[in-house]
Protein backbone atom coordinates (compact mmCIF):
# COMPACT_ATOMS: atom_id res chain seq x y z
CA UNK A 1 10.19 34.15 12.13
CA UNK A 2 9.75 30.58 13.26
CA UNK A 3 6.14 29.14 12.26
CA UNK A 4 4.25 27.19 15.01
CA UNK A 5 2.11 24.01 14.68
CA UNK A 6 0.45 21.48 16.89
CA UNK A 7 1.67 18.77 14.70
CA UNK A 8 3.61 18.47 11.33
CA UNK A 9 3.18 15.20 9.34
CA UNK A 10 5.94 14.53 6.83
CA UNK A 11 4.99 12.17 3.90
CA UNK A 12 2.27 12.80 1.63
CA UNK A 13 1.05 8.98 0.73
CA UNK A 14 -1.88 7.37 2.06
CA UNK A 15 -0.29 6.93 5.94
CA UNK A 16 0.60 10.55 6.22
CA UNK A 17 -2.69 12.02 4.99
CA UNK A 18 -4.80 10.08 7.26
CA UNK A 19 -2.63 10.21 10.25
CA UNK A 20 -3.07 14.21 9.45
CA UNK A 21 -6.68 14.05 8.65
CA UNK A 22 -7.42 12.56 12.12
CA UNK A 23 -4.87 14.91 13.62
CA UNK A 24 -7.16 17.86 12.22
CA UNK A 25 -10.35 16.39 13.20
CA UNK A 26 -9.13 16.26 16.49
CA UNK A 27 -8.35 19.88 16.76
CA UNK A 28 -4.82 20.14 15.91
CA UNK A 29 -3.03 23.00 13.89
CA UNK A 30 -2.05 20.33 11.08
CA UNK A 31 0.54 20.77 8.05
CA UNK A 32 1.90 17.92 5.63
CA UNK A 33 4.86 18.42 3.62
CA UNK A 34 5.59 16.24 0.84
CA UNK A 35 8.92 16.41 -1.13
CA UNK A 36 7.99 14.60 -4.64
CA UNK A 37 3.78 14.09 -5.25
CA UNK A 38 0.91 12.92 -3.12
CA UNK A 39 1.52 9.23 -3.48
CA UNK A 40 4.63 9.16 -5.17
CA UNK A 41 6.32 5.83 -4.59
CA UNK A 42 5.29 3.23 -2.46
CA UNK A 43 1.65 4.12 -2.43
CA UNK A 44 1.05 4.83 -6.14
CA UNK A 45 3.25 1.40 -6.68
CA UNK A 46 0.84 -0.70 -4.41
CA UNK A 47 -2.16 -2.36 -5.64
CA UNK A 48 -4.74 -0.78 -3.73
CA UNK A 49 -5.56 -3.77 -1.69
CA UNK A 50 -7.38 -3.14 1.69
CA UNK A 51 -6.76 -7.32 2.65
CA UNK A 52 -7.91 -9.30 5.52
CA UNK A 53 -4.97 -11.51 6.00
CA UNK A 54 -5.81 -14.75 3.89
CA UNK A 55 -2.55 -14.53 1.97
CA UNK A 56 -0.65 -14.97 5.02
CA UNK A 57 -2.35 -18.18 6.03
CA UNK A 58 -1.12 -19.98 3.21
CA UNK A 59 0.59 -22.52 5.56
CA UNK A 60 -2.62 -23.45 7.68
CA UNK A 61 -1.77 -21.34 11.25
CA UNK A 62 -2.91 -18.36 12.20
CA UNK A 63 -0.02 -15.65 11.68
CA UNK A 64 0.08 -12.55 14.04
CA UNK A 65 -0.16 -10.64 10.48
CA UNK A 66 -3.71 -12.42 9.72
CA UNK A 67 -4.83 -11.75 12.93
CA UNK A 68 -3.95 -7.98 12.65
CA UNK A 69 -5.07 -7.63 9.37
CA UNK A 70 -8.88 -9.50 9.69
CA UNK A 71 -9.86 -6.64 11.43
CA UNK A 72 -8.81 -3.86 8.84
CA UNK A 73 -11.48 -4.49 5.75
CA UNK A 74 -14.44 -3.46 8.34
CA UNK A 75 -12.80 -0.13 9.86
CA UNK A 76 -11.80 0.59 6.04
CA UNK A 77 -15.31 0.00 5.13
CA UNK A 78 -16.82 2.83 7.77
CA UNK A 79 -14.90 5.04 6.14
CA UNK A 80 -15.92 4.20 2.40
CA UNK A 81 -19.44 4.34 4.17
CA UNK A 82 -19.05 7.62 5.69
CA UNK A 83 -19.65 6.55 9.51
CA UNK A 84 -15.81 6.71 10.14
CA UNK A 85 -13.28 8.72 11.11
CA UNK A 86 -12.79 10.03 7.52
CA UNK A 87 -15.36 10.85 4.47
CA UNK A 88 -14.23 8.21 1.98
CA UNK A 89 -17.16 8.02 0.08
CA UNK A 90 -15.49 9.86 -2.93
CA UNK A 91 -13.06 6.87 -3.19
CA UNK A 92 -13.43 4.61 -6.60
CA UNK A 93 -13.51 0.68 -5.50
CA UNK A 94 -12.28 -0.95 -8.72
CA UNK A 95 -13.45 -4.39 -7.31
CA UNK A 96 -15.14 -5.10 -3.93
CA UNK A 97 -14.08 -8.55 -3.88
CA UNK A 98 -10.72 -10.84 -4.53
CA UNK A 99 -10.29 -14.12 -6.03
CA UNK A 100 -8.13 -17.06 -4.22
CA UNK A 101 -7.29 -19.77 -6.41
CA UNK A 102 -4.98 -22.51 -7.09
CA UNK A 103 -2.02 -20.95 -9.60
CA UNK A 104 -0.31 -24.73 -9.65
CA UNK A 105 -0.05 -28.60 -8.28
CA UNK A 106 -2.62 -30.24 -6.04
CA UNK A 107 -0.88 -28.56 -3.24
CA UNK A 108 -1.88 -25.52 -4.08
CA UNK A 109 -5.07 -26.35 -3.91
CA UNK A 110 -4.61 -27.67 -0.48
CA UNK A 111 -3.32 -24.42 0.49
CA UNK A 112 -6.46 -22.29 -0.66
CA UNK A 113 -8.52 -24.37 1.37
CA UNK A 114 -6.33 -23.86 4.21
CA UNK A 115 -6.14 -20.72 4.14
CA UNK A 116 -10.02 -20.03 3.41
CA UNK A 117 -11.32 -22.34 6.32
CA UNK A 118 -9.13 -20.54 9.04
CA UNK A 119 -11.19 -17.33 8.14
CA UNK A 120 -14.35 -19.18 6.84
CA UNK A 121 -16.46 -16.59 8.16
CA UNK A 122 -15.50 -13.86 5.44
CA UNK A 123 -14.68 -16.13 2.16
CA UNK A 124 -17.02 -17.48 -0.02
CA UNK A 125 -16.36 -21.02 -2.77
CA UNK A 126 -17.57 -20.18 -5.86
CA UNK A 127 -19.36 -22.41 -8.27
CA UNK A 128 -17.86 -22.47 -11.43
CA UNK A 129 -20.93 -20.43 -13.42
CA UNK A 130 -20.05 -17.33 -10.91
CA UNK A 131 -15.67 -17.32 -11.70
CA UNK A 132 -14.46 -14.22 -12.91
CA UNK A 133 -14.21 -14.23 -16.57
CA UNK A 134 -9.96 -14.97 -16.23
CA UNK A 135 -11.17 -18.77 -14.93
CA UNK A 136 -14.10 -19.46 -16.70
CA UNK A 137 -11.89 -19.28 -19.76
CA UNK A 138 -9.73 -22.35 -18.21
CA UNK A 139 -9.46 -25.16 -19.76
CA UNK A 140 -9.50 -28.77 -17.31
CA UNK A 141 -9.45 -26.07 -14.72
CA UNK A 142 -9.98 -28.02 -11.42
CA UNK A 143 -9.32 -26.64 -7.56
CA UNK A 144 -11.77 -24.65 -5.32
CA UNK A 145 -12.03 -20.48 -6.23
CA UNK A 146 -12.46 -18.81 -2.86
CA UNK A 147 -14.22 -15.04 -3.39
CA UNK A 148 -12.44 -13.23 -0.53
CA UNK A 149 -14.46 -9.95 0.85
CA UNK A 150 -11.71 -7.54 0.32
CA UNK A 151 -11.99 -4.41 -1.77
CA UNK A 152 -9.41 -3.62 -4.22
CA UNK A 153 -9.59 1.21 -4.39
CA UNK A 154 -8.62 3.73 -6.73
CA UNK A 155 -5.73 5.10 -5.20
CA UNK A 156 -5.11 7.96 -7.16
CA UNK A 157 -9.11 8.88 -5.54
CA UNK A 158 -7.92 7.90 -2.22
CA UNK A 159 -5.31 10.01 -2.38
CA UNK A 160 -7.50 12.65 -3.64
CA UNK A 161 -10.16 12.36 -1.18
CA UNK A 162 -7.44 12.05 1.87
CA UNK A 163 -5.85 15.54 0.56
CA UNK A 164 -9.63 17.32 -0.19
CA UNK A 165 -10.00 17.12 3.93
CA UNK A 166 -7.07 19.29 4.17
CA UNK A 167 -6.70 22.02 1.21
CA UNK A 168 -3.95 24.85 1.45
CA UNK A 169 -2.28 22.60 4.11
CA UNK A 170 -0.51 19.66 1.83
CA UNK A 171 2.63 21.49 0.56
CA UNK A 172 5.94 20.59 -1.16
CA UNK A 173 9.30 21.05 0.36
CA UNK A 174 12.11 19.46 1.12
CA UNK A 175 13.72 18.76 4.95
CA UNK A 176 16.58 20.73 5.63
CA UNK A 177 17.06 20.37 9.58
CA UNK A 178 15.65 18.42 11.90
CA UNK A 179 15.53 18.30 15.94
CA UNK A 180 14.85 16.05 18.29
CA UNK A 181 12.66 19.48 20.26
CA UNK A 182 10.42 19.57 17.17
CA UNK A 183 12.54 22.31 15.29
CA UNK A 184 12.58 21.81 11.27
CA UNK A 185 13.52 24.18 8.68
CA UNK A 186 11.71 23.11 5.17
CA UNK A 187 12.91 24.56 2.42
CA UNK A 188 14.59 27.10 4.11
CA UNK A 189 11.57 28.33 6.21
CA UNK A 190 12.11 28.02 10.03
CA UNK A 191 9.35 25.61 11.54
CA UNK A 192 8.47 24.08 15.02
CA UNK A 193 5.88 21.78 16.03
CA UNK A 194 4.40 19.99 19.38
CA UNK A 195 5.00 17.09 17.49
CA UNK A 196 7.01 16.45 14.15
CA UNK A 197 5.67 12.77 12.75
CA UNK A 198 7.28 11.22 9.55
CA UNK A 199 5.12 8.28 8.03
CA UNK A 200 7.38 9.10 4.83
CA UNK A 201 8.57 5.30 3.25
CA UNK A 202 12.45 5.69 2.54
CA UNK A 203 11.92 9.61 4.36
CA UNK A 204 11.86 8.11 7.37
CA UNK A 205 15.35 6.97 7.19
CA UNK A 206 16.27 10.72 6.49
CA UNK A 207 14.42 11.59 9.57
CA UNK A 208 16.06 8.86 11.92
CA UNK A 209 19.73 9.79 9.68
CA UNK A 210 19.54 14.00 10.86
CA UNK A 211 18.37 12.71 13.86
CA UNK A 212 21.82 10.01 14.79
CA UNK A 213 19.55 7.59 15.96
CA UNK A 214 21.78 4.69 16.32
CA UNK A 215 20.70 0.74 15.77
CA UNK A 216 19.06 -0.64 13.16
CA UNK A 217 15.55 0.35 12.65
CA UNK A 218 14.59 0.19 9.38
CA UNK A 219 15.21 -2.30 6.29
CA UNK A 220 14.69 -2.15 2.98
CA UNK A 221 12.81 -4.52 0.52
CA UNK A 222 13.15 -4.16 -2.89
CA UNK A 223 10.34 -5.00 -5.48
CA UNK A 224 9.87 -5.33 -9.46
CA UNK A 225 6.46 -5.24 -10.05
CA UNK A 226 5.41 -6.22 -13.50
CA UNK A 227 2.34 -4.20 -15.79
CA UNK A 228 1.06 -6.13 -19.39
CA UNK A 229 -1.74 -4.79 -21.37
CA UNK A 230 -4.05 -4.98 -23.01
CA UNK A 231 -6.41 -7.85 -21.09
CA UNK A 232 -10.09 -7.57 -22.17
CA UNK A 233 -11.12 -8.13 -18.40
CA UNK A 234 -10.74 -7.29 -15.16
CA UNK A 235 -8.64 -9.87 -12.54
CA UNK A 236 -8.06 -9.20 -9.23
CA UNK A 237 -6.23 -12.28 -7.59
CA UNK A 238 -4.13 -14.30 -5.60
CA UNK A 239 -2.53 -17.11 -7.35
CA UNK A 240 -1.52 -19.92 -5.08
CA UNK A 241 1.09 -22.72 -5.68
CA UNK A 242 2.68 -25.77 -3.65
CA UNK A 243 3.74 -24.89 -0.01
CA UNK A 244 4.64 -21.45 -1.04
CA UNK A 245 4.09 -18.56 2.21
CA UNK A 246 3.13 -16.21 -0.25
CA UNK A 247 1.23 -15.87 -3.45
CA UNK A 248 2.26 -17.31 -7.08
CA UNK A 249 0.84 -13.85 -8.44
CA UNK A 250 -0.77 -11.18 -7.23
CA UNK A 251 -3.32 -9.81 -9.78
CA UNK A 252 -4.71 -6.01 -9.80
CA UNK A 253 -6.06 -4.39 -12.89
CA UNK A 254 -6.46 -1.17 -14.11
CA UNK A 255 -8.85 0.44 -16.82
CA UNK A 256 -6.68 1.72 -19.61
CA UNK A 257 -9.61 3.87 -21.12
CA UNK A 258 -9.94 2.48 -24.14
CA UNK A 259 -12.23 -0.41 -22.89
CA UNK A 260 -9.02 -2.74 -21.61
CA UNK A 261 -7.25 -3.00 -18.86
CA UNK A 262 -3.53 -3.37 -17.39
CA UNK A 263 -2.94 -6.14 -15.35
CA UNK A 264 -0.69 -4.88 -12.11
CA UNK A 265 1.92 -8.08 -11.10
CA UNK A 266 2.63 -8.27 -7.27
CA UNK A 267 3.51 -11.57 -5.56
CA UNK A 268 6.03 -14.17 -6.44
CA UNK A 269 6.07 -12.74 -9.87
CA UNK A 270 7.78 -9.13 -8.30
CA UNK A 271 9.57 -10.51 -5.55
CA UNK A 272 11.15 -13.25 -7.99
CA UNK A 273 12.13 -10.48 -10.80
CA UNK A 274 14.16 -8.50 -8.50
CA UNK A 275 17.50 -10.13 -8.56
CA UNK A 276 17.23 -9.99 -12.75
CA UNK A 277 17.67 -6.90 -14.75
CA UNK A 278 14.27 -6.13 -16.39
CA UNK A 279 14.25 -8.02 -20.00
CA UNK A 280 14.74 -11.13 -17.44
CA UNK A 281 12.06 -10.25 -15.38
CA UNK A 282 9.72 -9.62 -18.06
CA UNK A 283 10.88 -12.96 -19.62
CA UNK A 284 10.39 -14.30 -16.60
CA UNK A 285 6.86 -13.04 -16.04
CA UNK A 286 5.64 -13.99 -19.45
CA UNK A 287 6.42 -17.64 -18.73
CA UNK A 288 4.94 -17.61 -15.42
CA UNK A 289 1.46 -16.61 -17.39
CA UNK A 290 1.95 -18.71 -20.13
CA UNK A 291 1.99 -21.59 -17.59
CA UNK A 292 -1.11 -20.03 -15.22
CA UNK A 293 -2.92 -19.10 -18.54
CA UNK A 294 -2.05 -21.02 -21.60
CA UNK A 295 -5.40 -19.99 -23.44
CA UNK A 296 -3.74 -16.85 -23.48
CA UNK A 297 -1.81 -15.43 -26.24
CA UNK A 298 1.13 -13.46 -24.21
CA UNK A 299 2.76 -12.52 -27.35
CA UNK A 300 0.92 -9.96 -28.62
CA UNK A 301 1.31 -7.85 -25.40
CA UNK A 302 3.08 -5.01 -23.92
CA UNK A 303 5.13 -5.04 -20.98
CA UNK A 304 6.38 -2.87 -18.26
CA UNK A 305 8.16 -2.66 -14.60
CA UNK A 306 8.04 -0.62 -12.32
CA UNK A 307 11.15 -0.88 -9.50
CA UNK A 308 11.76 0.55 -6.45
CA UNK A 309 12.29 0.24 -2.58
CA UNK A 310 9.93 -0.47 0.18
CA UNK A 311 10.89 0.93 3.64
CA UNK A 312 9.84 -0.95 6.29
CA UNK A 313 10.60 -0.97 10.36
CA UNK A 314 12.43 -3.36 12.56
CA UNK A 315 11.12 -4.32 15.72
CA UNK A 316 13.16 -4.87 18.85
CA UNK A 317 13.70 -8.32 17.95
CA UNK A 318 15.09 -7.14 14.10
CA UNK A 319 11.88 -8.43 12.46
CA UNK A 320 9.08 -7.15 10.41
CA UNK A 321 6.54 -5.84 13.19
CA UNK A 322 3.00 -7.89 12.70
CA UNK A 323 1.54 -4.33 12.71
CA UNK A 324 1.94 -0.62 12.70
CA UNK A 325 4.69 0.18 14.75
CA UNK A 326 5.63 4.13 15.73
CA UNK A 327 9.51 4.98 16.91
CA UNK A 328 9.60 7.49 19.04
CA UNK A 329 12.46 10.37 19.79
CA UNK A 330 11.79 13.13 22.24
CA UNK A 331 9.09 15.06 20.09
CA UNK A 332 9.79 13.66 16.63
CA UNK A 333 7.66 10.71 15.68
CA UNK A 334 8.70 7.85 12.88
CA UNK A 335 5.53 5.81 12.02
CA UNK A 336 5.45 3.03 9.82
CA UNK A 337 1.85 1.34 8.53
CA UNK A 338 4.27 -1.83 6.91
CA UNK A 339 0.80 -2.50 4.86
CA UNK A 340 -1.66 -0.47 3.04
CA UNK A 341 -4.62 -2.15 4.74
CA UNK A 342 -2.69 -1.14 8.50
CA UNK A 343 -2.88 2.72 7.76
CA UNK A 344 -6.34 3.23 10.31
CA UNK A 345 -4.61 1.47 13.22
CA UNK A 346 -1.39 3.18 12.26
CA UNK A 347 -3.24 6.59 13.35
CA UNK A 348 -4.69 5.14 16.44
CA UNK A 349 -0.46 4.36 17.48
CA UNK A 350 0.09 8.15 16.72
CA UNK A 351 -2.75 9.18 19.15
CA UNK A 352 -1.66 6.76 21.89
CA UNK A 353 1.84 8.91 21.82
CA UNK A 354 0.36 12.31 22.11
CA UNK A 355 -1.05 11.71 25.78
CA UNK A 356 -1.02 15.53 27.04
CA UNK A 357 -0.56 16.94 24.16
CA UNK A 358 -3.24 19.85 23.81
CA UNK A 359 -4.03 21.77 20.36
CA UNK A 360 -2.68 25.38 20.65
CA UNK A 361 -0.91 26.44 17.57
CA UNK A 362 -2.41 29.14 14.99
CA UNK A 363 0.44 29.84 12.03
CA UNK A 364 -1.20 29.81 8.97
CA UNK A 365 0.70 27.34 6.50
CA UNK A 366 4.26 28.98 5.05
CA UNK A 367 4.45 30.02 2.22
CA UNK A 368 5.43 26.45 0.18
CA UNK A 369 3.77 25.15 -3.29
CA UNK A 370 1.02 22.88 -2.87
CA UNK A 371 2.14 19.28 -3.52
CA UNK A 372 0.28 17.83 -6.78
CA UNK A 373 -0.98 14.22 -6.91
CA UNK A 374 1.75 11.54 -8.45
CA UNK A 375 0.72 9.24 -11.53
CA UNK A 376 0.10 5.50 -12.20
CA UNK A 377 3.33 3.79 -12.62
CA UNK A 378 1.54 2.55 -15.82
CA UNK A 379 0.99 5.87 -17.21
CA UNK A 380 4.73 6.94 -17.12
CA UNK A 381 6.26 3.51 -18.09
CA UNK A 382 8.13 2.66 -21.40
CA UNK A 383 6.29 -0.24 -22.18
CA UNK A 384 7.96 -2.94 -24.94
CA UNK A 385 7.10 -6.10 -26.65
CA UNK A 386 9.22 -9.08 -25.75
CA UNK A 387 9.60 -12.26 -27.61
């Protein structure tokens, strides 16, 4: 017996579970099948950041990534209100704002300010009795502290809350077969959809691989991010320096229940580490705070990586697209956010393909586990103590 669908959404992060929330609030028979956990990877790895583009105006100019992203915080924020397209209001915001500040030389200073004017509109300068606790604590700290309006979530409740909206219909399984006339087998059950959409990471490449797509599609981007605890506050920053494109460090943290918190390391600080092995990296990263944060005693701290992949489309020209981009082959659908903040206009890419497509499937869901929810790469890493 082959089970019928309207649409079957591989990939249970934070892209496929909204494109298939929408899907089923629009009337469509909806299924997601995950092969690991719900957020396993790239979303449990990111830092929860729902940005509006400042970090990529380090340089002064107006990048087609700013100007795609400045428009994300507000549709995220219907949602989180309940007026949009999906009830987030179950989602934990660990921090409704973001700190810019210079992380180095005089020219990083010059590049907050830069970056801060060409969206002047939705940052704020702080006055130094209003920095977050990790400045005040600076000594001879000089350089303006820009208080960006971009909430930092939970996403283990994101996930949560994305998956709630569509109980008994999130499974586990792994692809077996895959056609380009929507015919899948999962797991050894016999599938078929109007539409078969992967928004999967490094799946995707599986997907276009059964498929024999030929050309170069997809790249991949490799990233050690870097966790220390225990910091008595929470930071959630970008760390500027010089005429760098991107920041110093990127600065999440996480509650570690006993009153502290892990800091989360994205930024110059990951992208840097990944050509060591991870006793460099950590080295590495524990001199670039000693030099940000000198009234800091990095010694008596743990330390952790996490490592891994991030899948990411080509555009026609080879590039990183400035936005969500969908690849489309005869009924099968590979979507690709390429940011966290991206994921709402992702979906609206996804509808703009199904033109004529009209709900009319009834299966029930096979008969596949339910897919549980993945953990914190800081609750599953073997944290050390380096000299």
């Amino acid at each position: 017996m082959v089970r019928e669908y309207d649409m079957i959404v591989f990939g249970g992060g934070v892209a496929g579970l909204w494109i298939a929330n929408t899907l089923s609030r629009a009337g469509y028979n909806v299924i997601v099948i995950e092969k690991d956990k719900l957020g396993a990877g790239q979303t449990f790895a990111s830092q929860g950041m729902i940005h509006g583009g400042q970090k990529y105006l380090l340089q002064g100019v107006m990048t087609s990534h700013a100007a795609v992203a400045s428009e994300m915080p507000a549709r995220w924020q219907a949602n989180f209100e309940g007026r949009g397209e999906i009830d987030l209001t179950s989602v934990q915001v660990l921090s409704e704002t973001q700190i810019m500040w210079p992380a180095g030389s005089i020219l990083s200073a010059v590049a907050v300010l830069g970056a801060a004017t060409l969206l002047k509109t939705r940052s704020r300068m702080l006055k130094k009795d209003v920095f977050p606790e990790a400045l005040k604590s600076k000594k001879e700290f000089k350089g303006p502290v820009y208080m960006l309006p971009e909430k930092v979530v939970d996403v283990r409740s994101l996930i949560a809350a994305l998956a709630k909206n569509l109980a008994g219909r999130v499974l586990k399984g792994e692809v077996d077969d895959l056609r380009l006339d929507g015919e899948v087998t999962v797991s050894g059950q016999a599938l078929c959809a109007q539409r078969v959409i992967f928004a999967a990471g490094t799946g995707n490449e599986l997907a276009l691989s059964m498929l024999g797509i030929p050309g170069r599609l997809t790249q991949r981007r490799p990233l050690r991010q870097v966790m220390v605890r225990p910091l008595p506050y929470a930071f959630f920053a970008h760390g500027i320096a010089g005429n760098a494109t991107k920041p110093r460090v990127t600065i999440t943290s996480h509650p570690t229940g006993d009153g502290g918190y892990v800091w989360y390391l994205g930024g110059g600080v990951a992208e840097k580490g990944v050509s060591m092995d991870e006793a460099a990296a950590l080295r590495f990263a524990k001199k670039e705070l000693n030099e940000i944060f000198p009234e800091v005693d990095w010694n008596g701290k743990e330390w952790a990586t996490w490592y891994g992949d991030r899948a990411e489309p080509l555009d026609t020209r080879g590039e990183l697209p400035s936005g969500p981009l969908v690849h489309m082959r005869g009924r099968v659908l590979i979507a690709w956010p390429t940011k966290l903040t991206f994921t709402p206009a992702l979906s609206d890419r996804i509808f703009e393909c199904l033109e004529g497509v009209i709900p009319a499937a009834t299966s029930a869901p096979p008969p596949l586990p339910t897919a549980d929810i993945a953990s914190y790469p800081w609750e599953v890493a073997a944290w050390q103590r380096i000299a």
